[in-house]
C-alpha atoms as a PDB file:
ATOM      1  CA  UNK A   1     231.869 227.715 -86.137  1.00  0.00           C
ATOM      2  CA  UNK A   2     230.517 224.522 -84.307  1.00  0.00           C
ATOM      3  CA  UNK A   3     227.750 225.194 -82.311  1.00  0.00           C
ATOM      4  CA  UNK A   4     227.542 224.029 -78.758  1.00  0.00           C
ATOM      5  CA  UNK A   5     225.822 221.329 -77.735  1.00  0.00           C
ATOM      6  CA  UNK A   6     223.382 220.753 -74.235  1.00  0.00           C
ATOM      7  CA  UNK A   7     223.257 217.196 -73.488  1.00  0.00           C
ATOM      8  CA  UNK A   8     222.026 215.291 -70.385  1.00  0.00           C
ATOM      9  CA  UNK A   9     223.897 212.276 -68.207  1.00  0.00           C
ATOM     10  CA  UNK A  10     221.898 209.338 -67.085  1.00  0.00           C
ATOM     11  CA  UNK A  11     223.588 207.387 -64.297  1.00  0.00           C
ATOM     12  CA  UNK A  12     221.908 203.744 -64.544  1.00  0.00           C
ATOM     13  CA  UNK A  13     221.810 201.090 -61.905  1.00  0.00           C
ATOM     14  CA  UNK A  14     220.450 198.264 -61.618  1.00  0.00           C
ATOM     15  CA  UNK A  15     218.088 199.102 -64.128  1.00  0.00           C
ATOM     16  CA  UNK A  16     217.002 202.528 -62.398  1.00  0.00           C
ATOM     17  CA  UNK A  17     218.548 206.453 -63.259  1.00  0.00           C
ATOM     18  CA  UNK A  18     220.169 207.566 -59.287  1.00  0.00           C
ATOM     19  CA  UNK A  19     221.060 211.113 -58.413  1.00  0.00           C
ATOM     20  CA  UNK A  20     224.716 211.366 -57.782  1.00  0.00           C
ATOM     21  CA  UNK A  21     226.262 214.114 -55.175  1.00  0.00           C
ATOM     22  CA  UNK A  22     230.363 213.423 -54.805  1.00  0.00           C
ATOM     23  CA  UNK A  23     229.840 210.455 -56.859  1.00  0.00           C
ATOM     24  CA  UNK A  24     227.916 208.442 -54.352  1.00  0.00           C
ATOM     25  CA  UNK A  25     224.662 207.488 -55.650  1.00  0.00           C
ATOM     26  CA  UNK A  26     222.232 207.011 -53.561  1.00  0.00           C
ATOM     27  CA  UNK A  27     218.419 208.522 -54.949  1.00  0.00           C
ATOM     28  CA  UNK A  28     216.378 206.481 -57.840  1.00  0.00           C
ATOM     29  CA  UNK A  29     215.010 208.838 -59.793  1.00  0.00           C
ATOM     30  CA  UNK A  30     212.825 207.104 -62.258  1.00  0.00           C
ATOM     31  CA  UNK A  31     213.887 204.897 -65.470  1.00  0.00           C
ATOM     32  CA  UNK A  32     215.818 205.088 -68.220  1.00  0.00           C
ATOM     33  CA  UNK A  33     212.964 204.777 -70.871  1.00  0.00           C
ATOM     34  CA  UNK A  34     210.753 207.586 -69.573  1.00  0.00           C
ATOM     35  CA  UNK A  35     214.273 210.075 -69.377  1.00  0.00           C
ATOM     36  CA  UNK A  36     215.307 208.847 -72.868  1.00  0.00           C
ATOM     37  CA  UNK A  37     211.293 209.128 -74.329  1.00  0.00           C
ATOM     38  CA  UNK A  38     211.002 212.677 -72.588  1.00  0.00           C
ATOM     39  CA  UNK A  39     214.995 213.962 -73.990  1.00  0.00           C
ATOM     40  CA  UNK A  40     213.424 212.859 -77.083  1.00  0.00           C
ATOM     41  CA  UNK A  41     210.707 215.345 -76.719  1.00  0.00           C
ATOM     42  CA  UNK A  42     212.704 217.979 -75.234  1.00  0.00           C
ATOM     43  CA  UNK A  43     215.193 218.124 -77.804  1.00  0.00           C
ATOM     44  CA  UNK A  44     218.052 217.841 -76.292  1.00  0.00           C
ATOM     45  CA  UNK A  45     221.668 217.281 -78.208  1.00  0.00           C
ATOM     46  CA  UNK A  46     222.972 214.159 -77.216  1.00  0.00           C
ATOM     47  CA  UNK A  47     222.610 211.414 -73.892  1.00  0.00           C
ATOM     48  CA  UNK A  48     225.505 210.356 -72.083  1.00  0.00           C
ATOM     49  CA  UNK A  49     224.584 206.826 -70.166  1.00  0.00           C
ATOM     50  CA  UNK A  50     227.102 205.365 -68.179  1.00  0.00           C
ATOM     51  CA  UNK A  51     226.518 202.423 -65.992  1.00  0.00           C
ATOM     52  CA  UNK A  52     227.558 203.166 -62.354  1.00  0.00           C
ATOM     53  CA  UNK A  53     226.282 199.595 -61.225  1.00  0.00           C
ATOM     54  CA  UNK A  54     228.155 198.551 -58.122  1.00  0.00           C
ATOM     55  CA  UNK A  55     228.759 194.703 -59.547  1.00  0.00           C
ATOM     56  CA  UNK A  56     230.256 193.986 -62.895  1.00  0.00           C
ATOM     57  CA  UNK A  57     227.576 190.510 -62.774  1.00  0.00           C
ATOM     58  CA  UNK A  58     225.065 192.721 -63.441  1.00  0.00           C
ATOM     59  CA  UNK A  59     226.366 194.099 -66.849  1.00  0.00           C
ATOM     60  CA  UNK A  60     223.518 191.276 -68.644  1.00  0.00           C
ATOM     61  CA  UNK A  61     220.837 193.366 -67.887  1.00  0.00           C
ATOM     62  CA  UNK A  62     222.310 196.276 -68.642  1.00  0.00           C
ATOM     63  CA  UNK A  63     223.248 195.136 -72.279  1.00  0.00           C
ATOM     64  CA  UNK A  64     219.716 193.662 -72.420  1.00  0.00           C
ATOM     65  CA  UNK A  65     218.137 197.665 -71.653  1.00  0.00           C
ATOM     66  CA  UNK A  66     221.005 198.594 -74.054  1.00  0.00           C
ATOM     67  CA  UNK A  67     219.406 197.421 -77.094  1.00  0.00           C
ATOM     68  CA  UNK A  68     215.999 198.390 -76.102  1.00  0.00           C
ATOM     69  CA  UNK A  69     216.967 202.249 -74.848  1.00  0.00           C
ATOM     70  CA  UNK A  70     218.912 202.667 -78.159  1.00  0.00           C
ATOM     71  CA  UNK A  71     215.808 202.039 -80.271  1.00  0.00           C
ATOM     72  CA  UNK A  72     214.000 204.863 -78.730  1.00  0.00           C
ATOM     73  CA  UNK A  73     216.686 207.362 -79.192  1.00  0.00           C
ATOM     74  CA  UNK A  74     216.783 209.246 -81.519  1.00  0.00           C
ATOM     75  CA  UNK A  75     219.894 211.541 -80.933  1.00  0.00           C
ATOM     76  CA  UNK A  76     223.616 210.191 -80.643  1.00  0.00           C
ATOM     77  CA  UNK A  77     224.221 208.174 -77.471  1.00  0.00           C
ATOM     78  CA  UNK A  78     227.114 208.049 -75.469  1.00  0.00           C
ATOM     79  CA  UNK A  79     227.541 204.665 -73.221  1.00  0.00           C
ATOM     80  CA  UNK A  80     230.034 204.011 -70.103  1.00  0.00           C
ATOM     81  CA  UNK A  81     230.848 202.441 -67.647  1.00  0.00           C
ATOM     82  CA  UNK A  82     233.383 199.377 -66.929  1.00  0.00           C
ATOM     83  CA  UNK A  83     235.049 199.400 -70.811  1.00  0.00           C
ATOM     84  CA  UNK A  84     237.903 197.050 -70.704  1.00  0.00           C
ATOM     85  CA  UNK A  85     238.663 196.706 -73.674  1.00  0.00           C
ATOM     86  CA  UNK A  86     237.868 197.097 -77.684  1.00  0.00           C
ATOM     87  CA  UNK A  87     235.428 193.730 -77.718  1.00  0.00           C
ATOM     88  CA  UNK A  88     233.648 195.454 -75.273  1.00  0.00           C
ATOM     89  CA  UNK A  89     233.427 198.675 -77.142  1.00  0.00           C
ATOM     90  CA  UNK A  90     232.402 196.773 -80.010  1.00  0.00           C
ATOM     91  CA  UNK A  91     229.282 195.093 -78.346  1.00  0.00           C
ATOM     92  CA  UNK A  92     228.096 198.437 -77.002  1.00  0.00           C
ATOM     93  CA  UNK A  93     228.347 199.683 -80.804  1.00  0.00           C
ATOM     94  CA  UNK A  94     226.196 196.724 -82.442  1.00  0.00           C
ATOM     95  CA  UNK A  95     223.679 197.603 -79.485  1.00  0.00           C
ATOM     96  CA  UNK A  96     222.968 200.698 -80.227  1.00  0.00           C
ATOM     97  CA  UNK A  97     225.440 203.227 -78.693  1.00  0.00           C
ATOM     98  CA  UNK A  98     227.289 205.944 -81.276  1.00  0.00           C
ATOM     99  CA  UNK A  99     229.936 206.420 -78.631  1.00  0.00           C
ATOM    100  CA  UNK A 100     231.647 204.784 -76.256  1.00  0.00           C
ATOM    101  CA  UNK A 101     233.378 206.049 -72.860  1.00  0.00           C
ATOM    102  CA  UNK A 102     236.267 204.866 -71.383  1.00  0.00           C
ATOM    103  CA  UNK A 103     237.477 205.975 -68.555  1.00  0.00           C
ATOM    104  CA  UNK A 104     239.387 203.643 -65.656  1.00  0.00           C
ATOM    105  CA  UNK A 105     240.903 201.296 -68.055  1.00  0.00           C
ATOM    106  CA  UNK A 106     241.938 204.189 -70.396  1.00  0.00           C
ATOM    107  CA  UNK A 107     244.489 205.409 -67.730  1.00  0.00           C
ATOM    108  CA  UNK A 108     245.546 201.460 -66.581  1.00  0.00           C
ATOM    109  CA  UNK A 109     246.200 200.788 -70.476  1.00  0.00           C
ATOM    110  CA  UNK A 110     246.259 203.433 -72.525  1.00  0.00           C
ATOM    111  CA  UNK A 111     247.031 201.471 -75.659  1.00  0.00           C
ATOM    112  CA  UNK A 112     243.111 200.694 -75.587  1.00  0.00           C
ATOM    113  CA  UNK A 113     242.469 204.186 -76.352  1.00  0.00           C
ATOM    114  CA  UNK A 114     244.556 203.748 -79.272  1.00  0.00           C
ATOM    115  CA  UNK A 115     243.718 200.365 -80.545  1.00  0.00           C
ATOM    116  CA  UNK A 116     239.924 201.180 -80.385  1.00  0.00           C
ATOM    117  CA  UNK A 117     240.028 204.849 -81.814  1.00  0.00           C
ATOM    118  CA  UNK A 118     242.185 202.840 -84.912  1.00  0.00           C
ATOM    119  CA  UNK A 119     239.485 200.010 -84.964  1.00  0.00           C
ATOM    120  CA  UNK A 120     236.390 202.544 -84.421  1.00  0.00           C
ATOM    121  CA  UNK A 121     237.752 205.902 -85.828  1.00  0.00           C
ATOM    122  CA  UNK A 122     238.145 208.262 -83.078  1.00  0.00           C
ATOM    123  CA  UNK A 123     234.743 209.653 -83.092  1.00  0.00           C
ATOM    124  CA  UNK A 124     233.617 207.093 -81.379  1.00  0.00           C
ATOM    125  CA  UNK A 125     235.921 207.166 -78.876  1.00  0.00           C
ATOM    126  CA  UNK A 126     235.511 209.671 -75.521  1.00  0.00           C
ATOM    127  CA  UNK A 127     237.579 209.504 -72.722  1.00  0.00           C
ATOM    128  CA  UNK A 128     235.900 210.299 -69.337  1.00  0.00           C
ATOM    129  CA  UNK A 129     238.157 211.790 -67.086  1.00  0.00           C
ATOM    130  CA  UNK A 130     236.836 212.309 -63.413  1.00  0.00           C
ATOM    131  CA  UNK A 131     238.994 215.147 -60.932  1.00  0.00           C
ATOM    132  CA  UNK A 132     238.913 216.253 -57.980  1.00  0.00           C
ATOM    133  CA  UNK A 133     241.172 218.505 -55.699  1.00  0.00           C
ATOM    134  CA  UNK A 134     243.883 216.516 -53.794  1.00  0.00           C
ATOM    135  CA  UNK A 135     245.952 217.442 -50.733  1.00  0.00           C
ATOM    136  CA  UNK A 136     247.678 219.869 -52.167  1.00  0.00           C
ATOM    137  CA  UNK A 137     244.898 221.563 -53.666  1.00  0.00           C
ATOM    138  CA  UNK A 138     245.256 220.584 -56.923  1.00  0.00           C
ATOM    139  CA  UNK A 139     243.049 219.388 -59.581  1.00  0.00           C
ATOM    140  CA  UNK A 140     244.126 215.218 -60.134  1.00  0.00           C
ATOM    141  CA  UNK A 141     242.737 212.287 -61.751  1.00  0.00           C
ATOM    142  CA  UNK A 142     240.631 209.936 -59.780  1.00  0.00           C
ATOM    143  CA  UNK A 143     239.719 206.364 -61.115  1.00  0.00           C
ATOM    144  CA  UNK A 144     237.629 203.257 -60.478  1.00  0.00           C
ATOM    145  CA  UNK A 145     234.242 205.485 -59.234  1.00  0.00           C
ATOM    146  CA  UNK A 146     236.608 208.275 -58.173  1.00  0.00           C
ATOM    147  CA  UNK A 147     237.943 206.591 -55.189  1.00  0.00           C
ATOM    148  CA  UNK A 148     241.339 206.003 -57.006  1.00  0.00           C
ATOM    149  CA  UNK A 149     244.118 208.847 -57.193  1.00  0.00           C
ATOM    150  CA  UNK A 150     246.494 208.201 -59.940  1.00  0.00           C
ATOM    151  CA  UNK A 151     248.901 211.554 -59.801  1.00  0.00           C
ATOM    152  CA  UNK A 152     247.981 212.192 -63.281  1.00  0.00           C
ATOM    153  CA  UNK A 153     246.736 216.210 -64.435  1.00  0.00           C
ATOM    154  CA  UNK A 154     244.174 216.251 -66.111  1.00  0.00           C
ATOM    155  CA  UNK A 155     245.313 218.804 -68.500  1.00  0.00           C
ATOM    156  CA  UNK A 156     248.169 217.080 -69.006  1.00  0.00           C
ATOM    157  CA  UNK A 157     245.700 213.716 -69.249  1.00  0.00           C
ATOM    158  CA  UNK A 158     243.567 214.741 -71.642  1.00  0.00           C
ATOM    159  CA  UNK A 159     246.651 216.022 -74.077  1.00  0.00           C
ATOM    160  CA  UNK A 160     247.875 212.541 -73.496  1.00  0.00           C
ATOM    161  CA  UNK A 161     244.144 211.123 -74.982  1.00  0.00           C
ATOM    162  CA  UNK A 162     243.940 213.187 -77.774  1.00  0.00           C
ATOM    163  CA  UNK A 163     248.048 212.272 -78.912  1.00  0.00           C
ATOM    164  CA  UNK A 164     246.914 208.407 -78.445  1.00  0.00           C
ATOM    165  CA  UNK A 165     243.266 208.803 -80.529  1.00  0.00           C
ATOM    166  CA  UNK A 166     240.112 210.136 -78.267  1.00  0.00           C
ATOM    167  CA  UNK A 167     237.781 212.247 -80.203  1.00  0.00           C
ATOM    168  CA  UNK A 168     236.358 213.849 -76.991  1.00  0.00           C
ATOM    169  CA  UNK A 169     236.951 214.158 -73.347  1.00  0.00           C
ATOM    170  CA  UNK A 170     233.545 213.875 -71.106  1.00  0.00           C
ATOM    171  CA  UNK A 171     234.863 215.768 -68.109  1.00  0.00           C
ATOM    172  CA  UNK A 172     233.528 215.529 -64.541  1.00  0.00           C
ATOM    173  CA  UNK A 173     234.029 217.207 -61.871  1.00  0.00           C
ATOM    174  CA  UNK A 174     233.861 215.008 -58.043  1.00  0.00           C
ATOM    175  CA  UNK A 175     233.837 218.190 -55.723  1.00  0.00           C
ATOM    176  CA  UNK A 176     231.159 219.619 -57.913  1.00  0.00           C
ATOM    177  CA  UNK A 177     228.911 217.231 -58.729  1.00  0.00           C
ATOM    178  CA  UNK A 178     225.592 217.007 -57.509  1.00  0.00           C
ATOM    179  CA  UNK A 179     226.322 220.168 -55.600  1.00  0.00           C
ATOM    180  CA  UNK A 180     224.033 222.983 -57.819  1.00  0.00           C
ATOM    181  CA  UNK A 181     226.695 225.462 -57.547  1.00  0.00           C
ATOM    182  CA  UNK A 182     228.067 225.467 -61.153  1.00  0.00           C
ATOM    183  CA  UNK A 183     230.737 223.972 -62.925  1.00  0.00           C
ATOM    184  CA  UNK A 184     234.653 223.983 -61.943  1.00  0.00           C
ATOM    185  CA  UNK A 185     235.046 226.314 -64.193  1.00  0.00           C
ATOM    186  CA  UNK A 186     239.374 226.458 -63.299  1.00  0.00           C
ATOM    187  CA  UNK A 187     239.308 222.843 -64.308  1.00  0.00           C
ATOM    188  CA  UNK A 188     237.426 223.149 -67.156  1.00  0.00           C
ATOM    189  CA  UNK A 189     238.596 226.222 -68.672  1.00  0.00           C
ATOM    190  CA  UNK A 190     241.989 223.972 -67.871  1.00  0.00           C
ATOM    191  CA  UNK A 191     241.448 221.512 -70.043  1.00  0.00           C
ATOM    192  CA  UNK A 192     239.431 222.730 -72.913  1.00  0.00           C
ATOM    193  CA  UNK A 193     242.455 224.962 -73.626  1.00  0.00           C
ATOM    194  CA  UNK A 194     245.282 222.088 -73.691  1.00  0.00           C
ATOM    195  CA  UNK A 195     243.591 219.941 -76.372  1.00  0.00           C
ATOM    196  CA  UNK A 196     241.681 220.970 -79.905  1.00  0.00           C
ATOM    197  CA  UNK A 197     239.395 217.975 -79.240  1.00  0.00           C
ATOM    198  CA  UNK A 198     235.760 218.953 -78.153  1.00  0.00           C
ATOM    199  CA  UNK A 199     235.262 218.829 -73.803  1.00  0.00           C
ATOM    200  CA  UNK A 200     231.963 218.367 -72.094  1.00  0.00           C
ATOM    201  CA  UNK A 201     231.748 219.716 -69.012  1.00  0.00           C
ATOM    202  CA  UNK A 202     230.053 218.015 -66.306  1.00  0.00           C
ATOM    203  CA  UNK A 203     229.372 218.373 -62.252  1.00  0.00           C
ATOM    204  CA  UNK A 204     227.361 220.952 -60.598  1.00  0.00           C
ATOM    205  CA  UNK A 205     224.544 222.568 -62.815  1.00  0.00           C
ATOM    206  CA  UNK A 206     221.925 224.079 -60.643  1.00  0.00           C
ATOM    207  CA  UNK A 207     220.605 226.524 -63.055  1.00  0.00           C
ATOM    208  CA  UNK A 208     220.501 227.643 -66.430  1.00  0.00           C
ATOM    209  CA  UNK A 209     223.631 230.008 -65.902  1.00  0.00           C
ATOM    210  CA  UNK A 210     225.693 227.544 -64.607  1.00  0.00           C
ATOM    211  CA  UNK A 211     225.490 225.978 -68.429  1.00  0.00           C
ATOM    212  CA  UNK A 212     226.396 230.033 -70.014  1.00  0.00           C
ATOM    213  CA  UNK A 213     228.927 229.823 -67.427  1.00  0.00           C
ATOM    214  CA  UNK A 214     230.336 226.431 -68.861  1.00  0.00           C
ATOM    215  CA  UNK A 215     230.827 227.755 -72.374  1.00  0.00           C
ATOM    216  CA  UNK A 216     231.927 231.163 -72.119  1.00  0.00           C
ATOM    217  CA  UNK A 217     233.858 230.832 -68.541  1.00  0.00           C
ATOM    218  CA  UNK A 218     234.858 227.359 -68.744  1.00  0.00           C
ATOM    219  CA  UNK A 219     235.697 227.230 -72.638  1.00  0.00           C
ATOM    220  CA  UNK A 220     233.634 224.071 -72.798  1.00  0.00           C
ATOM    221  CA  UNK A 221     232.277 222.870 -76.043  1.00  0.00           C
ATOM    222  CA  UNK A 222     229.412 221.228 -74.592  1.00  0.00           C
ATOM    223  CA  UNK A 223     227.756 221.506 -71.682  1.00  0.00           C
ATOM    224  CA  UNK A 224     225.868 218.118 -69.903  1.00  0.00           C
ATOM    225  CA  UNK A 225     223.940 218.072 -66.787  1.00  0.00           C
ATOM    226  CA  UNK A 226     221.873 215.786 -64.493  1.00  0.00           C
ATOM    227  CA  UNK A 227     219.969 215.695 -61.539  1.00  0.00           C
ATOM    228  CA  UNK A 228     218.514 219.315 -62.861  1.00  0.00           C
ATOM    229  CA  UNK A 229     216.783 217.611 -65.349  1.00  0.00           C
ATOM    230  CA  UNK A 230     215.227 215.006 -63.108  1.00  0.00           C
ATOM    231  CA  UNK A 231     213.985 217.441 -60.565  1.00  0.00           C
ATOM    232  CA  UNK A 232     213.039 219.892 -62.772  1.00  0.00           C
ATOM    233  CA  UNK A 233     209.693 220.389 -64.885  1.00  0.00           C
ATOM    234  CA  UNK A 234     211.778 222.609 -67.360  1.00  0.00           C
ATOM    235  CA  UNK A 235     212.761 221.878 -70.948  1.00  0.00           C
ATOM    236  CA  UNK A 236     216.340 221.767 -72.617  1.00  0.00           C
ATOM    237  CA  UNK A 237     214.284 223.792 -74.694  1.00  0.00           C
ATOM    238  CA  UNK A 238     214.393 226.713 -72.411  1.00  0.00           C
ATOM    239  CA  UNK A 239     217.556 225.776 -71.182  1.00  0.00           C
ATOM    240  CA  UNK A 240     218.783 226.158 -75.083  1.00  0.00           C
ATOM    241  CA  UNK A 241     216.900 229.502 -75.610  1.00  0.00           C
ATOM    242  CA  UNK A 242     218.913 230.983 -71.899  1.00  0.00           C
ATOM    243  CA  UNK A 243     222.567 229.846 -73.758  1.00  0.00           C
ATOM    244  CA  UNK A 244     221.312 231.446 -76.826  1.00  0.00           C
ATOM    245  CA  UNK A 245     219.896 235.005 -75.036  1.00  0.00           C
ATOM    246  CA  UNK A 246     223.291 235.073 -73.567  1.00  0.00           C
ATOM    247  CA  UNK A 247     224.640 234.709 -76.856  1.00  0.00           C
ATOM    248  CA  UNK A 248     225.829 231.302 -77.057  1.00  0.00           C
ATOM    249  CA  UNK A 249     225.460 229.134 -80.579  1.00  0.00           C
ATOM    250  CA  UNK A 250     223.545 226.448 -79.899  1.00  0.00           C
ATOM    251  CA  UNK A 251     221.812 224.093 -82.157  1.00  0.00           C
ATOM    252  CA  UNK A 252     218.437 224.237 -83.434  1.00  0.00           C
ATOM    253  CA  UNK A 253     215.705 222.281 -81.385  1.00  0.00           C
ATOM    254  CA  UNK A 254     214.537 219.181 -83.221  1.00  0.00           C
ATOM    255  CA  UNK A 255     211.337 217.429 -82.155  1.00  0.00           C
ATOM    256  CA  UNK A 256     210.788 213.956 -82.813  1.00  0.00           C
ATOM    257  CA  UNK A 257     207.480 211.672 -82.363  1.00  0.00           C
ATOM    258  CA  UNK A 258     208.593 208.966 -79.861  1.00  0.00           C
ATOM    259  CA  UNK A 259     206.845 205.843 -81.752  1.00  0.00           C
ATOM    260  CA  UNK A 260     208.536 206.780 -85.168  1.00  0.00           C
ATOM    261  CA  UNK A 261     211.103 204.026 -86.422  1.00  0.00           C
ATOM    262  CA  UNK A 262     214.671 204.399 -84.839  1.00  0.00           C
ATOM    263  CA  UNK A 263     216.969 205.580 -87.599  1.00  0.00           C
ATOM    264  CA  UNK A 264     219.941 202.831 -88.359  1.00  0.00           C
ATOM    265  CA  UNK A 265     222.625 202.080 -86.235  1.00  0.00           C
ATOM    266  CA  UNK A 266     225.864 201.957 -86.865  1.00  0.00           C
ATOM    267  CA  UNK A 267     226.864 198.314 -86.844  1.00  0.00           C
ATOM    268  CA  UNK A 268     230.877 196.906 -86.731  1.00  0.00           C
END
């Protein structure tokens, strides 16, 4: 059986990590090199980075960090954040990143999630879908920062992304997120069950329950959280030995020494 994974989201912009609530960001909470260099440390799975950047123009310096944050990384990294198309997911491969999200332009063409998982294989291909609960009370799919309703399910979504080629769904919560209260665990639960493919959950960790809650509520795969991690002294270490006194699999801490060489990147 696969073991779950713990892995933590870094929202970058403008070259600094922000705290997101309802997916407005608002509080800088340090850099990217000092999260990545202390994840490192603390063992966790994997890092999700996605570039929330307000202007596209600024997507130089982001590539620039790109390159650097991927040496010093030394578990598989996720990157998002404006993916348009399959050149794009290229460059973010040859600079470092072992995945790719795609989430806006997924649901505006969803050929792209084809054409790149046949280019790329589909492990390197994770759709980010973003929900929240809509006039009706039901769970839809927002786009373009979450300000965007498209009518879509996302159940019914994410079955869509796994028929066309995604290898894993990065799911996010809006109503949740930043909130401390725990995952939607009726949305997640929701859409772990209509696809085989592995779903993160994301939105709304506050403690180290809220992550048991994820796996064996939720029916996650993997569990990712945030702004806990930034305001918080604790390890994924101890976060990894609460999922596994509550009887979760998780993987086995590895510790690596941040100046070692950066193992070899996959390059297209």
């Amino acid at each position: 059986m696969l073991k779950h994974r713990l892995i933590a989201c870094l929202l970058w912009r403008n070259g600094m990590l922000v705290q997101s609530q309802n997916f407005k960001h608002t509080n800088s909470v340090g850099n990217a090199y000092t999260a990545v260099d202390f994840f490192n440390v603390w063992a966790i799975d994997e890092i999700v980075l996605l570039d929330v950047t307000r202007h596209t123009d600024d997507r130089v310096m982001f590539h620039q960090h790109l390159k650097e944050l991927s040496k010093r990384c030394f578990v598989p990294l996720t990157v998002g954040g404006y993916v348009k198309s399959s050149d794009e997911i290229r460059t973010l491969l040859t600079e470092g990143a072992d995945k790719v999200a795609v989430n806006t332009e997924a649901v505006r063409n969803p050929e792209l999630i084809k054409e790149s998982s046949r280019i790329f294989g589909n492990q390197c291909i994770v759709v980010s879908i973003d929900a929240k609960r809509n006039d009706k009370g039901e769970h839809e799919v927002f786009i373009d920062r979450g300000k965007e309703p498209t009518g879509l399910s996302p159940a019914e979504w994410a079955k869509k992304c796994e028929e066309l080629g995604a290898g894993e769904i990065f799911l996010t919560s809006i109503d949740n997120d930043g909130g401390r209260n725990g995952y939607d665990l009726k949305l997640t639960r929701s859409v772990s069950e209509a696809v085989d493919i592995p779903v993160i959950a994301s939105g709304g960790v506050g403690d180290w329950q809220h992550l048991v809650d994820g796996v064996l509520k939720g029916s996650a795969d993997a569990v990712s959280a945030a702004n806990i991690f930034h305001y918080s002294e604790q390890s994924t270490k101890k976060a990894k030995d609460f999922m596994k006194n509550a009887g979760i699999e998780v993987r086995k801490p590895e510790f690596y020494v941040i100046d070692m060489p950066r193992r070899p990147k996959y390059v297209i």
